[in-house]
Protein backbone atom coordinates (compact mmCIF):
# COMPACT_ATOMS: atom_id res chain seq x y z
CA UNK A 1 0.00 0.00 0.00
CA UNK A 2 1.21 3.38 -0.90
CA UNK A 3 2.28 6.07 1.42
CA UNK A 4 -0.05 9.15 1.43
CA UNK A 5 2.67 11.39 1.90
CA UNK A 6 4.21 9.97 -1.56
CA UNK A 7 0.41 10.65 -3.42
CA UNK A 8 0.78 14.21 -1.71
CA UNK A 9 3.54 15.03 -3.49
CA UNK A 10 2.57 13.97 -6.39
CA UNK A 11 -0.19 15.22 -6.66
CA UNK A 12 1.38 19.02 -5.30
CA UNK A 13 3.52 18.09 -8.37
CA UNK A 14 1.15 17.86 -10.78
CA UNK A 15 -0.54 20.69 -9.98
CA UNK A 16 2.91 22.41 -10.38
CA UNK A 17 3.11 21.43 -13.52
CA UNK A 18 -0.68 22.64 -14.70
CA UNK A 19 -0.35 26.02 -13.68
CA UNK A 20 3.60 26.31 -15.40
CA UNK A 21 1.53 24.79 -18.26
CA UNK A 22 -1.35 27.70 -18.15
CA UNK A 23 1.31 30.78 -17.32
CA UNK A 24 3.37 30.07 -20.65
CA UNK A 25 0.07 29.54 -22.25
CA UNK A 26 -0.94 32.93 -21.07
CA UNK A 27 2.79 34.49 -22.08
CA UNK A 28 2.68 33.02 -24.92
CA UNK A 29 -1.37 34.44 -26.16
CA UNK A 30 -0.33 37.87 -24.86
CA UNK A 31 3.27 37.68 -27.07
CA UNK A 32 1.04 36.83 -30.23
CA UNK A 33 -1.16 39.74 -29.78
CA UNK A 34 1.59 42.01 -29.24
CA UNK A 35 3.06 40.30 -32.69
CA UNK A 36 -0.14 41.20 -34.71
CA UNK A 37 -0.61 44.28 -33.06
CA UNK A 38 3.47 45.45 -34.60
CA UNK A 39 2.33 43.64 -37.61
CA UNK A 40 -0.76 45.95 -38.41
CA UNK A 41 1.62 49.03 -37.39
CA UNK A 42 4.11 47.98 -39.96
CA UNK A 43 1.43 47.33 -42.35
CA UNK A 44 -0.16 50.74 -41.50
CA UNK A 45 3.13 52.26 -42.23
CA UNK A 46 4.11 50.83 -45.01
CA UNK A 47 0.84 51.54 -46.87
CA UNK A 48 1.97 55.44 -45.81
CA UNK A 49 5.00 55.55 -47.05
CA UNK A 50 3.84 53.59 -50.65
CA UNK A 51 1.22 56.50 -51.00
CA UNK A 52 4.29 59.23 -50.29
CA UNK A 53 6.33 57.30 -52.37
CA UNK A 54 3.88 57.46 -54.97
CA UNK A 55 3.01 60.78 -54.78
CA UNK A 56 6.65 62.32 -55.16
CA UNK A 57 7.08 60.00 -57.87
CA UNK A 58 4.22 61.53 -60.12
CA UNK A 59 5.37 64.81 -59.80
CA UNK A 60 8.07 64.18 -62.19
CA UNK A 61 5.31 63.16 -64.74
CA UNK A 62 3.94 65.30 -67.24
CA UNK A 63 0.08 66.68 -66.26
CA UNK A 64 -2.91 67.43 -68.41
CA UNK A 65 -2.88 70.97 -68.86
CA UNK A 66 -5.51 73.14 -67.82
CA UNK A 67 -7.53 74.69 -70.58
CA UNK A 68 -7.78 78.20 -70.30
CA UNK A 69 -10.62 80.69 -69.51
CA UNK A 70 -10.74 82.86 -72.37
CA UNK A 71 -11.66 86.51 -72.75
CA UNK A 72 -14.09 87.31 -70.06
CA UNK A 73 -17.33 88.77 -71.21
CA UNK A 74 -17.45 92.13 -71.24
CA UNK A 75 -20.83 93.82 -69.29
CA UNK A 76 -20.81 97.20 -69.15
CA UNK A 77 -24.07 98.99 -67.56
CA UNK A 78 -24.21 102.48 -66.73
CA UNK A 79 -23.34 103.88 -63.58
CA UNK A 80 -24.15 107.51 -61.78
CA UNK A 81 -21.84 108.00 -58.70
CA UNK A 82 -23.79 109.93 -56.37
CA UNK A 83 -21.63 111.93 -52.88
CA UNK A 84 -23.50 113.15 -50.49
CA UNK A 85 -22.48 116.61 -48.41
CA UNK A 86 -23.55 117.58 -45.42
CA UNK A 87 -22.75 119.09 -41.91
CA UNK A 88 -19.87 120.93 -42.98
CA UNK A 89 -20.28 123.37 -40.71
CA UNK A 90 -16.81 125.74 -42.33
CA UNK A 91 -17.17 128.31 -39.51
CA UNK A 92 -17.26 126.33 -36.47
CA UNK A 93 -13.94 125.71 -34.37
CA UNK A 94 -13.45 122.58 -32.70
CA UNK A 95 -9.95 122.80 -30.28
CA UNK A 96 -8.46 119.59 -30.10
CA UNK A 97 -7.77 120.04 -26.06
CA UNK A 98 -11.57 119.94 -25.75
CA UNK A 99 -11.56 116.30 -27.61
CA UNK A 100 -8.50 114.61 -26.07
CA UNK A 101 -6.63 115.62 -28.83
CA UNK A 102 -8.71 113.20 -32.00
CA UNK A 103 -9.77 116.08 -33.87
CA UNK A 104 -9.45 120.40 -34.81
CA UNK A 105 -11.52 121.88 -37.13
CA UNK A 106 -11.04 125.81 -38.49
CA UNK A 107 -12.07 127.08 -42.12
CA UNK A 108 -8.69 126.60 -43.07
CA UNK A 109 -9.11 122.96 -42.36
CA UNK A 110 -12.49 123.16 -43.53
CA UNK A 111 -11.07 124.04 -47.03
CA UNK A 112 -8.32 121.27 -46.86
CA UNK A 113 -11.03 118.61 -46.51
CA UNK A 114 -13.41 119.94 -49.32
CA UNK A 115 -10.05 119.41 -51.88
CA UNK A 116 -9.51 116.02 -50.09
CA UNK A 117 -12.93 114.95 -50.23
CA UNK A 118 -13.10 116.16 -54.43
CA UNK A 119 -10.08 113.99 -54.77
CA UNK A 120 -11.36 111.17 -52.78
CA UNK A 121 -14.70 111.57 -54.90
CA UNK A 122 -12.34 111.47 -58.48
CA UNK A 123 -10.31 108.35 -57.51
CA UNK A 124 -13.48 106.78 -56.66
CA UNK A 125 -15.33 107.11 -59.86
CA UNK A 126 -11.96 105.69 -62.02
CA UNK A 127 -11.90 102.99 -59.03
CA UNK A 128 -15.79 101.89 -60.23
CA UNK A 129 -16.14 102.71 -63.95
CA UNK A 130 -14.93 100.36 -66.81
CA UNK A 131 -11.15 99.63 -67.16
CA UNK A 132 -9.17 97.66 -69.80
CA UNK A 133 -10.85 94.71 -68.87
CA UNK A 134 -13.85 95.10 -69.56
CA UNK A 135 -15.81 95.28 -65.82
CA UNK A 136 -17.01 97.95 -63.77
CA UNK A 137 -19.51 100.73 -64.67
CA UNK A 138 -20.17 103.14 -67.18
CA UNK A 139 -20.14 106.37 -65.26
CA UNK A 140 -21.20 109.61 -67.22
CA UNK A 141 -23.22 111.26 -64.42
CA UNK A 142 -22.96 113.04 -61.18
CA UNK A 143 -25.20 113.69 -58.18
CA UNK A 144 -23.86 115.90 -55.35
CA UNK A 145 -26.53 116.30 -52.78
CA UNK A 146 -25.45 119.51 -50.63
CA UNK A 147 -27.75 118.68 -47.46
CA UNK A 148 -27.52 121.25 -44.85
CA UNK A 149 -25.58 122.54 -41.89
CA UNK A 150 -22.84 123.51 -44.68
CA UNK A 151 -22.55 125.97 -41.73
CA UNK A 152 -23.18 126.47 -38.02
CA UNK A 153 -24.25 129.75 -37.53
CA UNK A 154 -25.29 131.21 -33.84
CA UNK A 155 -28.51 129.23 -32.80
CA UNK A 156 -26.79 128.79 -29.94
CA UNK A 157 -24.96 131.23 -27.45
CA UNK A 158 -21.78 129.44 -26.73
CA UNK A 159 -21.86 128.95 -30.80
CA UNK A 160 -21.79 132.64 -31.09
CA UNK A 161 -18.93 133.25 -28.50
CA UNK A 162 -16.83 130.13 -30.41
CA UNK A 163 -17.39 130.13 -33.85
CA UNK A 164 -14.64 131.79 -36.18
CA UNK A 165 -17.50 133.00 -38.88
CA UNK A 166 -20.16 134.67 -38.12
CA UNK A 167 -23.24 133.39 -40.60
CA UNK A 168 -22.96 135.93 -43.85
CA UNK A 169 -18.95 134.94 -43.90
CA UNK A 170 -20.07 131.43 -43.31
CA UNK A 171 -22.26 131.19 -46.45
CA UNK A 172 -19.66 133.23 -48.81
CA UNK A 173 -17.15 130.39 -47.41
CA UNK A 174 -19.55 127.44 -47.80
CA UNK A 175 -20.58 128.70 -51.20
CA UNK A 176 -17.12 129.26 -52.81
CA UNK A 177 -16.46 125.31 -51.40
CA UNK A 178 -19.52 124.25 -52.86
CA UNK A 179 -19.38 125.28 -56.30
CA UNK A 180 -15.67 124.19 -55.93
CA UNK A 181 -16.55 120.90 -55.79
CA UNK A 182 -19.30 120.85 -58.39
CA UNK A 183 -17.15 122.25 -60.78
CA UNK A 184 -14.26 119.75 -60.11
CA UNK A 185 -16.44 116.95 -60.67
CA UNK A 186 -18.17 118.40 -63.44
CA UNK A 187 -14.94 118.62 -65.08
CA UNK A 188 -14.06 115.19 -64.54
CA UNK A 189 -13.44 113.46 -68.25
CA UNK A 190 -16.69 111.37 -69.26
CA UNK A 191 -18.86 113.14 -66.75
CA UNK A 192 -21.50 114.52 -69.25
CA UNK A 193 -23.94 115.82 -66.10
CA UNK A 194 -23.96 117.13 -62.62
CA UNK A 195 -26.87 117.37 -60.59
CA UNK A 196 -27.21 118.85 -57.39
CA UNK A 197 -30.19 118.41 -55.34
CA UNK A 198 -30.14 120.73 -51.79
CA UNK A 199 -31.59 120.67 -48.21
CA UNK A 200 -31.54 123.18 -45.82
CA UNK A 201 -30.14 122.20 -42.42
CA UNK A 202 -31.07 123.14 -38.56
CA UNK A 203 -27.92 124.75 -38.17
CA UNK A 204 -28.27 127.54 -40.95
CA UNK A 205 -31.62 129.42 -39.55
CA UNK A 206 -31.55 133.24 -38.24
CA UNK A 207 -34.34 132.12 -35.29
CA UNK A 208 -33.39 130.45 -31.69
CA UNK A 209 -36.06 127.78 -32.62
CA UNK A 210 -36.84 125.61 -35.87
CA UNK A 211 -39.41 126.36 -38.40
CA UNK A 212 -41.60 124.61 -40.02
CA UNK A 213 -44.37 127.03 -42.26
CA UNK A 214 -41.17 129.61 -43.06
CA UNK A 215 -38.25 127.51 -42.74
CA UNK A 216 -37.24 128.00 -45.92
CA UNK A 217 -37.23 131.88 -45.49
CA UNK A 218 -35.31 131.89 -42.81
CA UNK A 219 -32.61 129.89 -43.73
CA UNK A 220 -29.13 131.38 -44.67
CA UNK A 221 -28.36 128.11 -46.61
CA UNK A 222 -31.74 127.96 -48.67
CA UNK A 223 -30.86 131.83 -49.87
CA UNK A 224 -27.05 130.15 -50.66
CA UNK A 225 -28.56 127.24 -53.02
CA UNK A 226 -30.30 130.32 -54.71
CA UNK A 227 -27.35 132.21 -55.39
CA UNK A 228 -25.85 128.57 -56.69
CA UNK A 229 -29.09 127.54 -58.81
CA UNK A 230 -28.66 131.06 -60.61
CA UNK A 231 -24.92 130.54 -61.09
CA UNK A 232 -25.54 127.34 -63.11
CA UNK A 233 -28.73 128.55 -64.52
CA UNK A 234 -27.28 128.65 -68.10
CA UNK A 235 -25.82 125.33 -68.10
CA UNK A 236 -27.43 122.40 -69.79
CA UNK A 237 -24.74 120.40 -67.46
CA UNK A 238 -25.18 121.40 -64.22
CA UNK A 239 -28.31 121.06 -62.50
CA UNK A 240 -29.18 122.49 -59.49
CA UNK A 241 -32.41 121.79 -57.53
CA UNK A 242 -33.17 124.26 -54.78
CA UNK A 243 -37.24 124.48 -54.00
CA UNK A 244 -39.00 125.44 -50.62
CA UNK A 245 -39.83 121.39 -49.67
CA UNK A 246 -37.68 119.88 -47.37
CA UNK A 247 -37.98 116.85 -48.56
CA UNK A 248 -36.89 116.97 -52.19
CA UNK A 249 -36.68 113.82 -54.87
CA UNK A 250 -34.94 112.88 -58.20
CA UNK A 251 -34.87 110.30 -60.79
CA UNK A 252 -31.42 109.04 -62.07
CA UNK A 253 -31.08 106.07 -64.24
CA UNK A 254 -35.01 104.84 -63.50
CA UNK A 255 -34.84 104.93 -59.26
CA UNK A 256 -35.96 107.30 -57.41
CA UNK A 257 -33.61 109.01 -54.52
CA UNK A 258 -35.15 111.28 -51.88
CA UNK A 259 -33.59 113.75 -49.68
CA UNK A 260 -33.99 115.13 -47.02
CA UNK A 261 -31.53 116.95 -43.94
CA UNK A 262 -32.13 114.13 -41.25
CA UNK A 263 -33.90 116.62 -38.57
CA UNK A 264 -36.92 115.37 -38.55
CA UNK A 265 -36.73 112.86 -36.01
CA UNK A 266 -34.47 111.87 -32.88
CA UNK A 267 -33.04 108.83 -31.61
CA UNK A 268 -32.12 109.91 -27.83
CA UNK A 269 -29.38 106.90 -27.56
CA UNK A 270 -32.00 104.02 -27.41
CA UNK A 271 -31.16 100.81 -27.74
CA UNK A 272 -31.48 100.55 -31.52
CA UNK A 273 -29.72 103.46 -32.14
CA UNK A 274 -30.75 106.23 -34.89
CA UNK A 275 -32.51 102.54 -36.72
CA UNK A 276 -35.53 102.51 -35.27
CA UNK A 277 -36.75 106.18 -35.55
CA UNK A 278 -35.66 106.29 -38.93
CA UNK A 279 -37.01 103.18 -39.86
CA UNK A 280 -40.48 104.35 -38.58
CA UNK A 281 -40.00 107.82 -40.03
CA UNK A 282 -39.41 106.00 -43.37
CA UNK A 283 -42.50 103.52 -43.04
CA UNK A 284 -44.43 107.74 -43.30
CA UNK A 285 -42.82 108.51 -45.85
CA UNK A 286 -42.85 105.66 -48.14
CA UNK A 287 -46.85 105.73 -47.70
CA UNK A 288 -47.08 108.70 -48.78
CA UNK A 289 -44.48 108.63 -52.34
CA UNK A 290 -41.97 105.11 -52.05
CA UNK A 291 -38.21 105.88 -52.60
CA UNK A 292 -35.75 103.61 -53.51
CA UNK A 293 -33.44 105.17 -51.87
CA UNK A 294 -33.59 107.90 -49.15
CA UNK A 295 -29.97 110.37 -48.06
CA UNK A 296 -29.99 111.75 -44.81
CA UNK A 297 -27.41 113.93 -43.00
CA UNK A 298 -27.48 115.87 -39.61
CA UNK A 299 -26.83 112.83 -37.19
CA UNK A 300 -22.71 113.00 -37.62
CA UNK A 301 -22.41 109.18 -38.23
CA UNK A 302 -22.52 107.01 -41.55
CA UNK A 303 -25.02 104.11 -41.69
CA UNK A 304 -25.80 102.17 -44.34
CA UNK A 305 -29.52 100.28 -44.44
CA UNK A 306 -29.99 99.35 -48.10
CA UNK A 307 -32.61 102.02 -48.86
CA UNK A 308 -31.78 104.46 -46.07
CA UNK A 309 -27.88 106.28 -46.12
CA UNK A 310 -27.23 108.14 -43.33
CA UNK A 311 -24.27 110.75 -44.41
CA UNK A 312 -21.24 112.00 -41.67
CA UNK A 313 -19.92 114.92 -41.06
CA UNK A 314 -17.11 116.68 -42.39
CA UNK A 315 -15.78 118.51 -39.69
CA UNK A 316 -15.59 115.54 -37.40
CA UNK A 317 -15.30 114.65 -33.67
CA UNK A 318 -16.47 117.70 -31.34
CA UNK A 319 -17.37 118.96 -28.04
CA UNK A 320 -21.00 118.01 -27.71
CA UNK A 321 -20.64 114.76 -30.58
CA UNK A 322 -18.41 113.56 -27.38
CA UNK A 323 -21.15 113.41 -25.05
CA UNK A 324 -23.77 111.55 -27.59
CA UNK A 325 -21.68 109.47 -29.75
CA UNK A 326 -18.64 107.17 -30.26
CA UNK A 327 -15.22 108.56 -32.15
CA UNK A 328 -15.63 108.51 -35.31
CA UNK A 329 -13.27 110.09 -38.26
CA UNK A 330 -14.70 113.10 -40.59
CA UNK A 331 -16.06 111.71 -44.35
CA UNK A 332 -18.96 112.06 -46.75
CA UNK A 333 -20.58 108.96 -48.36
CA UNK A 334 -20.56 108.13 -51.60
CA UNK A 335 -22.73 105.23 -53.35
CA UNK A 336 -23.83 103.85 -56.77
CA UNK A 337 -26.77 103.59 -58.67
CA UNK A 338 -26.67 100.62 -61.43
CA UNK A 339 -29.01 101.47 -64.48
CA UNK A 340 -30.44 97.33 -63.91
CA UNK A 341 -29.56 96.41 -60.58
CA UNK A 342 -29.77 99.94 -58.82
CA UNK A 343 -28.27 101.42 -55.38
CA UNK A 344 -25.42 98.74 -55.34
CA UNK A 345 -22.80 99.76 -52.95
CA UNK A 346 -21.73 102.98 -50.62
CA UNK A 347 -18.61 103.92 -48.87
CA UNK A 348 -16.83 106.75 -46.66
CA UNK A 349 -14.48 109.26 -48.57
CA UNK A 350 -12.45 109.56 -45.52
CA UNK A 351 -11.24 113.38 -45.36
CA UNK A 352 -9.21 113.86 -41.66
C-alpha cells in the first residue's frame, strides 16, 4: 500500500506542472497579440510611405494641362456715382484740447477737406467705372446732394462766443467750397452731367427755434442754393435743384432718390440706435411717395440700411458729438446707382 505522503507530493507536483503549463500559455497568447498588433503598425506604415512614395514619384510626370478661360465677357451697364455733403459746418472751431486731442476743425481745415474729399470723390469714380478689362460701370453722371448745416451759424450762445464765422462769412465760405466741388467733378473726363439736389439744415436758420411754415425763409443756406441755382442757370450740365420742400426727390437712371436733412426725427441713444426712428419715419414717408433710396445727414455718423444712407460729417469729432456718440473720423458717403440692378454699394471718402 502506498504512502499518502508519496500521493501528496505527487499530486502538489502535478498541480505544479498545470499552472507552469497555463502561465506560458498565457505568455505566450499575450506575445502573439503584441506580434499582430506590430504587424498591423508595420502594415499601417508601409501603406503610408507607398502613398508618399507614390506621390513624389508623379510629380516628375507630365500633367494634363488646364484649358484656359478665355476673354471674359465684357458687361458694361451704366453707372451715376452719387456723394452726399452735409454738416460741414466751415465756420465752427473745434480745439483739439476739448476732444483729447482726436480732432481740430477751423475754415482753413475746412477748405483742406473739401479738396480732399473732391479727390477722394475722383479716384473713386476711375476705381468703379470700366477699365481695360472690360468690368465695372459706365459712369457719365454726377449727383452731389449739398444737405444742410454747410454751416453752423449762432442758434446757440456758446456757438456765437466760439465760432470763427459769423453766418454771412459762413455762407460766402460754404458757397465758394460748394461750387468748388461741383465744378471739379463736373470737369471730370466722361462726366457729361452734374446734378445737385439741396436741403436746408437746422444749423443755418436766423431764429433760436426751428421752423416749419417759413423755414425756408429763414434759412441762410436755402438763400445760398439760390445764389448757386442762378450761377448754373445757363448750363445744360449742371443742375441744381433748390425748392422750398424739405424733402426733395430725383430720378437718375429709373430709381428714385429722396432727400432730405435728417432733422426730422431723434433717436435719444436708445437701444437701436438712430434705426428705429428712422425706420419708422421712413414707413411715413414711403406711404405717402416710395423711394428707392432715401440720403440723410445731420446725425454726424454714416449708416448704411440698403434704402436708407445716413451721411457724416465733415468737420468731425467735437465737443457736444463727445457726449452723444462714439469717435468717429470726418467723411462724406458716396454710393452707386446701377441702371439694372440699382443702389449697389456705398462707402466713406475719408477726409481727416
Amino acid at each position: 500500500m502506498s504512502d499518502p505522503r508519496d500521493r501528496a507530493i505527487d499530486e502538489s507536483a502535478r498541480k505544479d506542472s498545470e499552472r507552469r503549463e497555463l502561465l506560458t500559455s498565457v505568455r505566450a497568447r499575450t506575445d502573439l497579440a503584441h506580434a499582430n498588433a506590430k504587424v498591423r503598425q508595420l502594415e499601417a506604415d508601409l501603406q503610408i510611405a507607398e502613398e508618399r512614395l507614390a506621390a513624389a514619384l508623379a510629380l516628375g510626370r507630365p500633367t494634363k494641362p488646364i484649358p484656359p478661360l478665355g476673354a471674359p465677357k465684357q458687361v458694361k451697364h451704366r453707372g451715376a456715382f452719387v456723394l452726399l455733403c452735409s454738416d460741414w459746418h466751415v465756420g465752427e472751431r473745434v480745439d483739439p484740447d476739448q476732444v483729447g486731442g482726436r480732432n481740430e476743425y477751423n475754415p482753413d481745415i475746412a477748405i483742406k477737406r473739401v479738396d480732399k474729399l473732391i479727390e477722394g470723390a475722383r479716384w473713386m469714380i476711375e476705381a468703379w467705372r470700366t477699365g481695360p478689362t472690360g468690368f465695372g460701370w459706365g459712369i457719365d453722371q454726377v449727383v452731389v446732394w449739398l444737405g444742410g448745416d454747410m454751416m453752423t451759424g449762432m442758434i446757440h450762445e456758446d456757438l456765437a462766443e466760439s465760432n470763427y464765422l459769423s453766418p454771412t462769412e459762413e455762407v460766402l465760405l460754404a458757397q465758394d467750397l460748394c461750387i468748388r466741388l461741383i465744378e471739379s467733378l463736373g470737369a471730370h473726363e466722361g462726366i457729361r452731367r452734374v446734378i445737385v439736389p439741396t436741403s436746408w439744415g437746422n444749423h443755418g436758420r436766423d431764429t433760436p427755434e426751428r421752423r416749419v411754415q417759413t423755414a425756408w425763409k429763414r434759412s441762410y443756406e436755402w438763400l445760398m442754393y439760390q445764389q448757386i441755382a442762378r450761377h448754373y442757370a445757363g448750363s445744360d450740365r449742371i443742375l441744381v435743384q433748390s425748392g422750398k420742400d424739405e424733402i426733395s426727390t430725383i430720378e437718375v437712371l429709373g430709381r428714385t432718390l429722396r432727400f432730405n436733412h435728417g432733422d426730422q426725427f431723434r433717436y435719444m441713444d436708445g437701444v437701436g440706435g438712430l434705426t428705429i426712428p428712422a425706420r419708422k419715419w421712413l414707413a411715413k414717408l414711403d406711404k405717402t411717395a416710395p423711394a428707392d433710396v432715401t440720403c440723410i445727414g445731420h446725425h454726424h455718423t454714416y449708416v448704411d440700411l440698403g434704402d436708407l444712407i445716413v451721411n457724416n460729417c465733415l468737420i468731425g469729432w467735437g465737443p457736444f458729438s463727445q457726449r452723444v456718440a462714439p469717435f468717429s473720423r470726418p467723411s462724406q458717403v458716396a454710393f452707386l446707382i446701377d441702371e439694372k440692378f440699382g443702389k449697389r454699394m456705398s462707402t466713406e471718402i475719408v477726409v481727416g
